[in-house]
PDB file of N, CA and C in Angstrom:
ATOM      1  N   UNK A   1      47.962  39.566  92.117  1.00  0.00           N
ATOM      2  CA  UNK A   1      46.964  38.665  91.547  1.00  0.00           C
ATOM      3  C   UNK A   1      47.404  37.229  91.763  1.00  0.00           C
ATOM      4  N   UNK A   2      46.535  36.336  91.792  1.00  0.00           N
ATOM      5  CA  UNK A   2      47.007  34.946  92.367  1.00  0.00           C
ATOM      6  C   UNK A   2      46.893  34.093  91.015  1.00  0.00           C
ATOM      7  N   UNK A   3      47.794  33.425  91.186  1.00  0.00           N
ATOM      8  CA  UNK A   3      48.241  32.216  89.696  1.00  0.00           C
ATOM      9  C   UNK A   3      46.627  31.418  89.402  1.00  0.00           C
ATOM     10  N   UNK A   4      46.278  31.367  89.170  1.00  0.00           N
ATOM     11  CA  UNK A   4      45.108  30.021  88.575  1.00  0.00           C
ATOM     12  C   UNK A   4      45.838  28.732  88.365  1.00  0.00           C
ATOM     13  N   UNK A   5      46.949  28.904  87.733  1.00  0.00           N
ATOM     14  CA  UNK A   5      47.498  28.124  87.248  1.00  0.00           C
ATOM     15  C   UNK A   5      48.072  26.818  88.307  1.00  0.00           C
ATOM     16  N   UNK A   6      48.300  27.201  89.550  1.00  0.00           N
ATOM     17  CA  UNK A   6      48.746  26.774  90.623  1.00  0.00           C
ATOM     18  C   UNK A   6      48.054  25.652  91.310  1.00  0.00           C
ATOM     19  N   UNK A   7      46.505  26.050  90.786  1.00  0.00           N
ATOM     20  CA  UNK A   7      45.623  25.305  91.367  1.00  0.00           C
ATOM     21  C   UNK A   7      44.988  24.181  90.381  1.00  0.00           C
ATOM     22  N   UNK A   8      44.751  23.169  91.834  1.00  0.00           N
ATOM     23  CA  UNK A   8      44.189  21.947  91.008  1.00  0.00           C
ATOM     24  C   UNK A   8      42.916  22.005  89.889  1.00  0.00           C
ATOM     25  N   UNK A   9      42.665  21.534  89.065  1.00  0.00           N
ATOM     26  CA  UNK A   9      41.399  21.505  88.754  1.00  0.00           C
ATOM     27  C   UNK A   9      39.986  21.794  89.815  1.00  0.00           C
ATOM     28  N   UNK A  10      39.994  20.852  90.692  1.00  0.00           N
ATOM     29  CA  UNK A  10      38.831  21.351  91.505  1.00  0.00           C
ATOM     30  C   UNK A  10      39.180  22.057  92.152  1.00  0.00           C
ATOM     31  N   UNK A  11      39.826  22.804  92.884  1.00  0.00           N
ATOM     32  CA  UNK A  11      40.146  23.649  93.432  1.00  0.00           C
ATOM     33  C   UNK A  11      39.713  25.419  92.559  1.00  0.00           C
ATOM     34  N   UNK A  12      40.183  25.150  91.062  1.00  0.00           N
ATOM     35  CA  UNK A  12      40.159  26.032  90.171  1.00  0.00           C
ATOM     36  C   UNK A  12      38.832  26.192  89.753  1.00  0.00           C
ATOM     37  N   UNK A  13      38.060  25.206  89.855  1.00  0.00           N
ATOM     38  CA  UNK A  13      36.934  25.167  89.723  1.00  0.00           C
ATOM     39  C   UNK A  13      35.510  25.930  90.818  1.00  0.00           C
ATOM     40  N   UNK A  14      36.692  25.573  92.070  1.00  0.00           N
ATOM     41  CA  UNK A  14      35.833  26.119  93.167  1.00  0.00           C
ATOM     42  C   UNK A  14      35.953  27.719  93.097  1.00  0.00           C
ATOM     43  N   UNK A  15      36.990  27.938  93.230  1.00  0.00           N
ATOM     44  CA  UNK A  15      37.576  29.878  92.874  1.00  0.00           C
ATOM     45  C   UNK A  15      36.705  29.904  92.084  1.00  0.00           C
ATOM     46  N   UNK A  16      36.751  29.985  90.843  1.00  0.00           N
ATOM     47  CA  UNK A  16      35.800  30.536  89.844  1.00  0.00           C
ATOM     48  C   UNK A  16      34.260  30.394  90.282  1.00  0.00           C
ATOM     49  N   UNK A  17      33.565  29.827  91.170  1.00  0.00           N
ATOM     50  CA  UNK A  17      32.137  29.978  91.156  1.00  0.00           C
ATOM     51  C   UNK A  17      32.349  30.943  92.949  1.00  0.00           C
ATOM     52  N   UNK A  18      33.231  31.035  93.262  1.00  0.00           N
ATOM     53  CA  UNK A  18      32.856  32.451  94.231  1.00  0.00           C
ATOM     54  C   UNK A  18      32.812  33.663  94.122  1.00  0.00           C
ATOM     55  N   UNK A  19      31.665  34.042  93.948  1.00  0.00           N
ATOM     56  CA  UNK A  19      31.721  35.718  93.879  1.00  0.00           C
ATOM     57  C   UNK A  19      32.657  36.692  94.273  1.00  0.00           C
ATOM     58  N   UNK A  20      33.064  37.560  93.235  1.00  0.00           N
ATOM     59  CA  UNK A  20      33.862  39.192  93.850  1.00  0.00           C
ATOM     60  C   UNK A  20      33.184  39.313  94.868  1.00  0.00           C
ATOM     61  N   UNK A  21      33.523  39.862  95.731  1.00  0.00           N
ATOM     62  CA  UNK A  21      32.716  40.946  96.965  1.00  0.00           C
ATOM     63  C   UNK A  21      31.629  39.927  97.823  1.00  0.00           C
ATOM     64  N   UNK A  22      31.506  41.181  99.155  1.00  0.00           N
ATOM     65  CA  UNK A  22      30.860  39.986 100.144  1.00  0.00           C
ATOM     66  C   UNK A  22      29.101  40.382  99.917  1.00  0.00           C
ATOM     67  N   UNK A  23      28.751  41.361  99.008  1.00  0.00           N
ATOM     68  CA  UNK A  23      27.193  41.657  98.481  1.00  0.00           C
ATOM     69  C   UNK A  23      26.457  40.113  98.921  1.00  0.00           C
ATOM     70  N   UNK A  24      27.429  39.188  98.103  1.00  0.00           N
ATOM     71  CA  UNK A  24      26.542  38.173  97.639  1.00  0.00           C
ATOM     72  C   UNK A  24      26.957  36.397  97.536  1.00  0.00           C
ATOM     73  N   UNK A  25      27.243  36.734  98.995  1.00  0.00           N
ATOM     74  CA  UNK A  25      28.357  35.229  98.845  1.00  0.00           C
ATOM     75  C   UNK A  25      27.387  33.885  98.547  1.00  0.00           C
ATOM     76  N   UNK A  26      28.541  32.846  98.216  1.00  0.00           N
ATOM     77  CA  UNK A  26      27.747  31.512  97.865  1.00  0.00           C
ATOM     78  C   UNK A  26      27.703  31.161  99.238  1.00  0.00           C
ATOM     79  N   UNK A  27      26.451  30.151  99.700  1.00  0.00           N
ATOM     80  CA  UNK A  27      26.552  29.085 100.425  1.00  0.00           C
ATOM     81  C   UNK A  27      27.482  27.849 100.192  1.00  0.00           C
ATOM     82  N   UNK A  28      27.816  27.403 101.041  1.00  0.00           N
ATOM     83  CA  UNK A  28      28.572  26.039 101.389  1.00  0.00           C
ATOM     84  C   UNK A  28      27.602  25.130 100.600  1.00  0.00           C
ATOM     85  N   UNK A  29      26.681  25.184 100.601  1.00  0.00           N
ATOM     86  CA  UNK A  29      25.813  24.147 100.198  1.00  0.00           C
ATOM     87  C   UNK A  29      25.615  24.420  98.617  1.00  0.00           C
ATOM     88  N   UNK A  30      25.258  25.743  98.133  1.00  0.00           N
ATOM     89  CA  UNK A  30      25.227  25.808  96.970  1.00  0.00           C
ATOM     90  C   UNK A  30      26.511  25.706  95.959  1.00  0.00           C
ATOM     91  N   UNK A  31      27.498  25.911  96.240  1.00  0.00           N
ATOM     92  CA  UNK A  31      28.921  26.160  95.673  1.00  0.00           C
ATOM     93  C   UNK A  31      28.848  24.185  95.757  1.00  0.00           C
ATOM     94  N   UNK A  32      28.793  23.069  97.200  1.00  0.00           N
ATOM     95  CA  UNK A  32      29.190  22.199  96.521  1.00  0.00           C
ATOM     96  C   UNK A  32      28.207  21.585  95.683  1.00  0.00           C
ATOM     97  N   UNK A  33      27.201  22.011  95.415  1.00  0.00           N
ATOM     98  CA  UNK A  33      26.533  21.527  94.228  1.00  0.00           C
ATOM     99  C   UNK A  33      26.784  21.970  93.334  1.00  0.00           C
ATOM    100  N   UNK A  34      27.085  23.233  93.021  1.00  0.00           N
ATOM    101  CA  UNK A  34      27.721  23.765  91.978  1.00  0.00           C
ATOM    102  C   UNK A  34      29.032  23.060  90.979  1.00  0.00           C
ATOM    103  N   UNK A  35      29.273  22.297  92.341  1.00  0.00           N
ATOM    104  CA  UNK A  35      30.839  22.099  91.717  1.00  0.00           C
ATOM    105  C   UNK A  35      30.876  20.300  92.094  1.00  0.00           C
ATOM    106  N   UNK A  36      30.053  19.938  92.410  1.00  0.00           N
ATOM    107  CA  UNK A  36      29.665  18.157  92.556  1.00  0.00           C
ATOM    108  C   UNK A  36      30.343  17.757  93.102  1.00  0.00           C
ATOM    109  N   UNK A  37      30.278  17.786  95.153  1.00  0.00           N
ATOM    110  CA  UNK A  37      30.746  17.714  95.690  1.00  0.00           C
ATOM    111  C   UNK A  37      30.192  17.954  96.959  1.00  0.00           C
ATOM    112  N   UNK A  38      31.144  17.661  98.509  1.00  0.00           N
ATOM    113  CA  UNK A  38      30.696  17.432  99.241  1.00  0.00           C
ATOM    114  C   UNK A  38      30.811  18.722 100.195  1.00  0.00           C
ATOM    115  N   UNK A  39      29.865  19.560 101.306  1.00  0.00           N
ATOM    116  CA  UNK A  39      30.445  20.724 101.583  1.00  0.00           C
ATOM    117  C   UNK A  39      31.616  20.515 102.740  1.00  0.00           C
ATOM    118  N   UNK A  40      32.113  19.314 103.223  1.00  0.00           N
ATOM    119  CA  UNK A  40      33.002  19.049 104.202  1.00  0.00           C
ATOM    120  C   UNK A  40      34.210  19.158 102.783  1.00  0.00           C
ATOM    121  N   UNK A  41      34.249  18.703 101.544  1.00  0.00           N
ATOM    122  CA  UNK A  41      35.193  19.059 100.421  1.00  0.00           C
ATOM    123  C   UNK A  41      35.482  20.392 100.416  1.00  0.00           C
ATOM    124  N   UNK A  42      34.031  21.097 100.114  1.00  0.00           N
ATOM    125  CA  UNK A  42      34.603  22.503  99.572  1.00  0.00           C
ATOM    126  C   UNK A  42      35.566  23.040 101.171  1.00  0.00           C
ATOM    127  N   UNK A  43      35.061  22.965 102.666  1.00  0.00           N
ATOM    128  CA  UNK A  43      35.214  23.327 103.614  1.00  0.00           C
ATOM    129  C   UNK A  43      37.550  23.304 103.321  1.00  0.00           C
ATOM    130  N   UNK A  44      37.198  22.035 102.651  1.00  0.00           N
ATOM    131  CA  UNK A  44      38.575  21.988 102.761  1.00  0.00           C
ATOM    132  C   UNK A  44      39.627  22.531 101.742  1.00  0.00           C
ATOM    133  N   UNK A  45      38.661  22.255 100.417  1.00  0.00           N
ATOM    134  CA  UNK A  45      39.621  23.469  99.586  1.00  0.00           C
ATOM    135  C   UNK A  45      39.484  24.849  99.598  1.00  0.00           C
ATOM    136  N   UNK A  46      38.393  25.177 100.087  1.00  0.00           N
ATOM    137  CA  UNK A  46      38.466  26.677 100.678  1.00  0.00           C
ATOM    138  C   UNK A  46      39.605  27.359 101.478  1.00  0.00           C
ATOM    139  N   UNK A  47      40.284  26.220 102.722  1.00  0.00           N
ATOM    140  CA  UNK A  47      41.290  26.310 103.710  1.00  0.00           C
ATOM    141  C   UNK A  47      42.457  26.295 102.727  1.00  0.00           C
ATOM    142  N   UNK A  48      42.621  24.822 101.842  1.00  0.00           N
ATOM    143  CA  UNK A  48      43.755  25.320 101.140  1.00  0.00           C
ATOM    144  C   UNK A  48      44.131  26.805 100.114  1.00  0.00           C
ATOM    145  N   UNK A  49      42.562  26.568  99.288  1.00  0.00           N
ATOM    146  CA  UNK A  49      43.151  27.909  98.660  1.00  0.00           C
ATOM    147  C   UNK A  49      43.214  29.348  99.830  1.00  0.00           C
ATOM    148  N   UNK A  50      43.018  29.565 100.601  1.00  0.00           N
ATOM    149  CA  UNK A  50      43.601  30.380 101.295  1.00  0.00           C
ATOM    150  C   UNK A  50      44.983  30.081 101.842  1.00  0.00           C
ATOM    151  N   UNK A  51      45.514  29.466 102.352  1.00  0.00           N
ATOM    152  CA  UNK A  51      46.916  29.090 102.535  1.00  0.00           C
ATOM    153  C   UNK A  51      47.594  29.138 101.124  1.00  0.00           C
ATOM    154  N   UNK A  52      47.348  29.012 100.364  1.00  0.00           N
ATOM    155  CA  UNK A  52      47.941  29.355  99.155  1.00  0.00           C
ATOM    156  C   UNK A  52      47.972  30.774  98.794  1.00  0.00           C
ATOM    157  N   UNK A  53      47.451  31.631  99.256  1.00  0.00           N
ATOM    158  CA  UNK A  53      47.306  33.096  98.963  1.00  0.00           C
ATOM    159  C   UNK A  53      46.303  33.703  98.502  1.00  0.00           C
ATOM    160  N   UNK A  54      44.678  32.984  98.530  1.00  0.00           N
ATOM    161  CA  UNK A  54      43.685  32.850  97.436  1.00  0.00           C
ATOM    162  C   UNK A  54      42.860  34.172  99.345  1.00  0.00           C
ATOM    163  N   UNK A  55      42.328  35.358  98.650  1.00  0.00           N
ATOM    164  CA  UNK A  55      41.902  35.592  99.860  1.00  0.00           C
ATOM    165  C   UNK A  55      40.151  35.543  99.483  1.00  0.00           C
ATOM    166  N   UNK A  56      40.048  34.345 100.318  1.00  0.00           N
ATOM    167  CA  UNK A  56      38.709  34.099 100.427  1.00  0.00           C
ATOM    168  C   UNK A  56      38.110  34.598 101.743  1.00  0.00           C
ATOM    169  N   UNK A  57      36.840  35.532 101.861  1.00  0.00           N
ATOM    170  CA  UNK A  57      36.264  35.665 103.182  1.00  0.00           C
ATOM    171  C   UNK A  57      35.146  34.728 102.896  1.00  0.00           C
ATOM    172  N   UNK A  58      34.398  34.634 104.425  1.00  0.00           N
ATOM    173  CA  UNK A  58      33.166  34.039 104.790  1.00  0.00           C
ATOM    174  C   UNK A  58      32.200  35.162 105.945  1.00  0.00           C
ATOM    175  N   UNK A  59      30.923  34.574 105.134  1.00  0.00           N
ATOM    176  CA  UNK A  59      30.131  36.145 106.228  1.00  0.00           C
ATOM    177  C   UNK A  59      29.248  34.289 106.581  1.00  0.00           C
ATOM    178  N   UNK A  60      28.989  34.860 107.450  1.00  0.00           N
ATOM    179  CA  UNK A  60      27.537  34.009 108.751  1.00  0.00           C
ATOM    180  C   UNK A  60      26.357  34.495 109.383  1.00  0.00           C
ATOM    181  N   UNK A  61      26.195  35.639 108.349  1.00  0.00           N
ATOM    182  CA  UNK A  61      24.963  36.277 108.846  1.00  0.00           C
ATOM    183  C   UNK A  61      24.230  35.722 108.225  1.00  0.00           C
ATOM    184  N   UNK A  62      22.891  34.655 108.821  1.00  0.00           N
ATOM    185  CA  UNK A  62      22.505  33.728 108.384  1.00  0.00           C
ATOM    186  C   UNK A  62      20.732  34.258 108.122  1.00  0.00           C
ATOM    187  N   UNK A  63      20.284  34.168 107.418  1.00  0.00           N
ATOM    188  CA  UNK A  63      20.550  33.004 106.334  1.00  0.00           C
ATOM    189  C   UNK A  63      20.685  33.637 105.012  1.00  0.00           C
ATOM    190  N   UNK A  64      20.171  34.700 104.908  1.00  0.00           N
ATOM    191  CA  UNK A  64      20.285  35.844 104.119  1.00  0.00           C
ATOM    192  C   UNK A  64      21.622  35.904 103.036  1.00  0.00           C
ATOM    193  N   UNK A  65      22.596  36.180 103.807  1.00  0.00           N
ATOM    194  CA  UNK A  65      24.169  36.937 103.078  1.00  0.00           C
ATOM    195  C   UNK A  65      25.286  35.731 103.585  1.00  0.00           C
ATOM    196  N   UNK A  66      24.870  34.558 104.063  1.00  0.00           N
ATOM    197  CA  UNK A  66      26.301  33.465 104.586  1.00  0.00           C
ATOM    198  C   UNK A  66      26.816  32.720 103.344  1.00  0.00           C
ATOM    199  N   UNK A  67      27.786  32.404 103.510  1.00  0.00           N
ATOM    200  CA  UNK A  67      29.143  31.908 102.336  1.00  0.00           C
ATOM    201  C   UNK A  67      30.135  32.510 102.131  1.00  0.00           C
ATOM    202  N   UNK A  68      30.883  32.233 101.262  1.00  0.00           N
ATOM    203  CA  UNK A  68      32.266  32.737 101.050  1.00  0.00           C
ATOM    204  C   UNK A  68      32.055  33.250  99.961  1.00  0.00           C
ATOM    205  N   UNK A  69      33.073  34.278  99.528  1.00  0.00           N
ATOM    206  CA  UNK A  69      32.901  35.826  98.588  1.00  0.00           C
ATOM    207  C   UNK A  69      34.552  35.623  98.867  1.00  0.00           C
ATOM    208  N   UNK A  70      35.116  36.404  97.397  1.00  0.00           N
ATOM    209  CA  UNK A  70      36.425  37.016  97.413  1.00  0.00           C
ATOM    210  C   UNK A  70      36.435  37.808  97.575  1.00  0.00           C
ATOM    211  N   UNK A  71      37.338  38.402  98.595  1.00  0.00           N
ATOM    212  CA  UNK A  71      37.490  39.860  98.992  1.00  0.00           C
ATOM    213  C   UNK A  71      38.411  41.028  98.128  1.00  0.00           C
ATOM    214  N   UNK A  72      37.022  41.622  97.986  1.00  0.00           N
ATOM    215  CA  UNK A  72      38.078  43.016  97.283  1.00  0.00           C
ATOM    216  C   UNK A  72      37.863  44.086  97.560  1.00  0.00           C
ATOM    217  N   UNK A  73      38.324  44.671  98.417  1.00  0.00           N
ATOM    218  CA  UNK A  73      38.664  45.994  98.605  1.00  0.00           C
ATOM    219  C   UNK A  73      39.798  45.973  99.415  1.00  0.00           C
ATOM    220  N   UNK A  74      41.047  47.392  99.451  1.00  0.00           N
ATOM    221  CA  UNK A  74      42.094  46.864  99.724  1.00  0.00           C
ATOM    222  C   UNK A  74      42.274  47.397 100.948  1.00  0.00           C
ATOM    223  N   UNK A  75      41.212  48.152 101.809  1.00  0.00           N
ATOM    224  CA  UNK A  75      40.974  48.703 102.833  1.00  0.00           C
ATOM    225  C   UNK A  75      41.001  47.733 104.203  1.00  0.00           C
ATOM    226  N   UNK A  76      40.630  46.904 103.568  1.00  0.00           N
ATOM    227  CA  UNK A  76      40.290  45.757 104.556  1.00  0.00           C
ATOM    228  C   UNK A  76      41.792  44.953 105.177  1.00  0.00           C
ATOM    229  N   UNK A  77      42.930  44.973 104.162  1.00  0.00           N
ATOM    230  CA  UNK A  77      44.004  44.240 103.614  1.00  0.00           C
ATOM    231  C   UNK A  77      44.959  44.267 105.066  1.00  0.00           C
ATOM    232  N   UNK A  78      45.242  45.402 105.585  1.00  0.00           N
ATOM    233  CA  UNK A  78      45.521  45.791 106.687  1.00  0.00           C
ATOM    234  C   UNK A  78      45.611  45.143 108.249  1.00  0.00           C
ATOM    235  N   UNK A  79      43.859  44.181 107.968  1.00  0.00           N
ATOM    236  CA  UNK A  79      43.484  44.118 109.496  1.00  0.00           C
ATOM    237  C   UNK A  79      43.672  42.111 109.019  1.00  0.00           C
ATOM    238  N   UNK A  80      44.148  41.946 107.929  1.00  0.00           N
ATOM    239  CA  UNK A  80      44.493  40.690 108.022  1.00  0.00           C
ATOM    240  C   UNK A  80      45.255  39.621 108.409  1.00  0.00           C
ATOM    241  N   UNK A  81      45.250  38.505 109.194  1.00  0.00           N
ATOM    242  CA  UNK A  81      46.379  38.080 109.949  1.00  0.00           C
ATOM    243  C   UNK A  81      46.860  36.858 109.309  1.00  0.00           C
ATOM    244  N   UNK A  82      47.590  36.366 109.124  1.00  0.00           N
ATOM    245  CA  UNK A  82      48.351  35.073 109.132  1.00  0.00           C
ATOM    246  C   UNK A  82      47.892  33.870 109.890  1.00  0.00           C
ATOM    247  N   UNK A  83      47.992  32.740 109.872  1.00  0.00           N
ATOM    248  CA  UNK A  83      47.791  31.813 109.994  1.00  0.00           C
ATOM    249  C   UNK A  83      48.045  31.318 111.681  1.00  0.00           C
ATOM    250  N   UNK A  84      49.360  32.406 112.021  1.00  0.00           N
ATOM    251  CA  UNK A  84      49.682  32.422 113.438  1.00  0.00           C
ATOM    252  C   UNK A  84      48.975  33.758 113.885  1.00  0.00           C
ATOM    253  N   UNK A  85      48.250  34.437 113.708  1.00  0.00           N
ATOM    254  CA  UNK A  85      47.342  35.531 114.439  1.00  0.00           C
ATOM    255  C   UNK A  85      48.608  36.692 114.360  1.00  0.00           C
ATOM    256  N   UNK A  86      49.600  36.788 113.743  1.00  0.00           N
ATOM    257  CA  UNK A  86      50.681  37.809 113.267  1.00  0.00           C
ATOM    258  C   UNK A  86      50.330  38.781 112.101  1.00  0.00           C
ATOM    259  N   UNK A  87      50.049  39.776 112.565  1.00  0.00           N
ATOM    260  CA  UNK A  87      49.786  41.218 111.555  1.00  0.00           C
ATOM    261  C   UNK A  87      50.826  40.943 110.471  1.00  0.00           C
ATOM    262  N   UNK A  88      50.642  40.486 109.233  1.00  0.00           N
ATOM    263  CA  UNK A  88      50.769  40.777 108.149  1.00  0.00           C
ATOM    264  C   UNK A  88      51.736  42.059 108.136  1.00  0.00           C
ATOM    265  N   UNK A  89      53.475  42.349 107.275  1.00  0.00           N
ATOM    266  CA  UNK A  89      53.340  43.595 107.109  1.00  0.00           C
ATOM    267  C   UNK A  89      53.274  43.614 105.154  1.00  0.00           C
ATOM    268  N   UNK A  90      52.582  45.036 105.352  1.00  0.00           N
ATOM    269  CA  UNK A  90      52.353  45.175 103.736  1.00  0.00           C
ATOM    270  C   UNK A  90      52.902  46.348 103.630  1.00  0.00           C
TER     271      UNK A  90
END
């Protein structure tokens, strides 16, 4: 489980308005209104909280299901890479 605690206020702020699961992700656009802000902002604390360990996906099947969703299922966990394109071992 990842610290909350770790994270900035807006940052903490942004986590909390992304949905569990990729059913129903936020838009870029709606999340930075959500959170009063710019979506080149969220673009960027999105990047950090993932480098921090925060596993955020993004779907682009547009226009329908696009944004970012936290990923949960642990099936997936496997095919995830690192920052240098290096298989993860778990």
């Amino acid at each position: 489980m990842n610290d909350l605690s770790l994270l900035s206020p807006k940052e903490r702020k942004v986590y909390e308005c992304i949905p569990l699961g990729s059913a129903h992700p936020i838009s870029q656009e709606n999340l930075a209104k959500s959170v009063e802000t710019s979506g080149r902002s969220i673009a960027e604390i999105v990047q950090t909280l993932r480098r921090k360990g925060f596993l955020i996906g993004s779907s682009r099947s547009y226009p329908s299901s696009s944004g970012y969703y936290i990923i949960s299922t642990d099936r997936i966990l496997p095919h995830l890479r690192d920052a240098n394109g290096v298989k993860e071992q778990l």
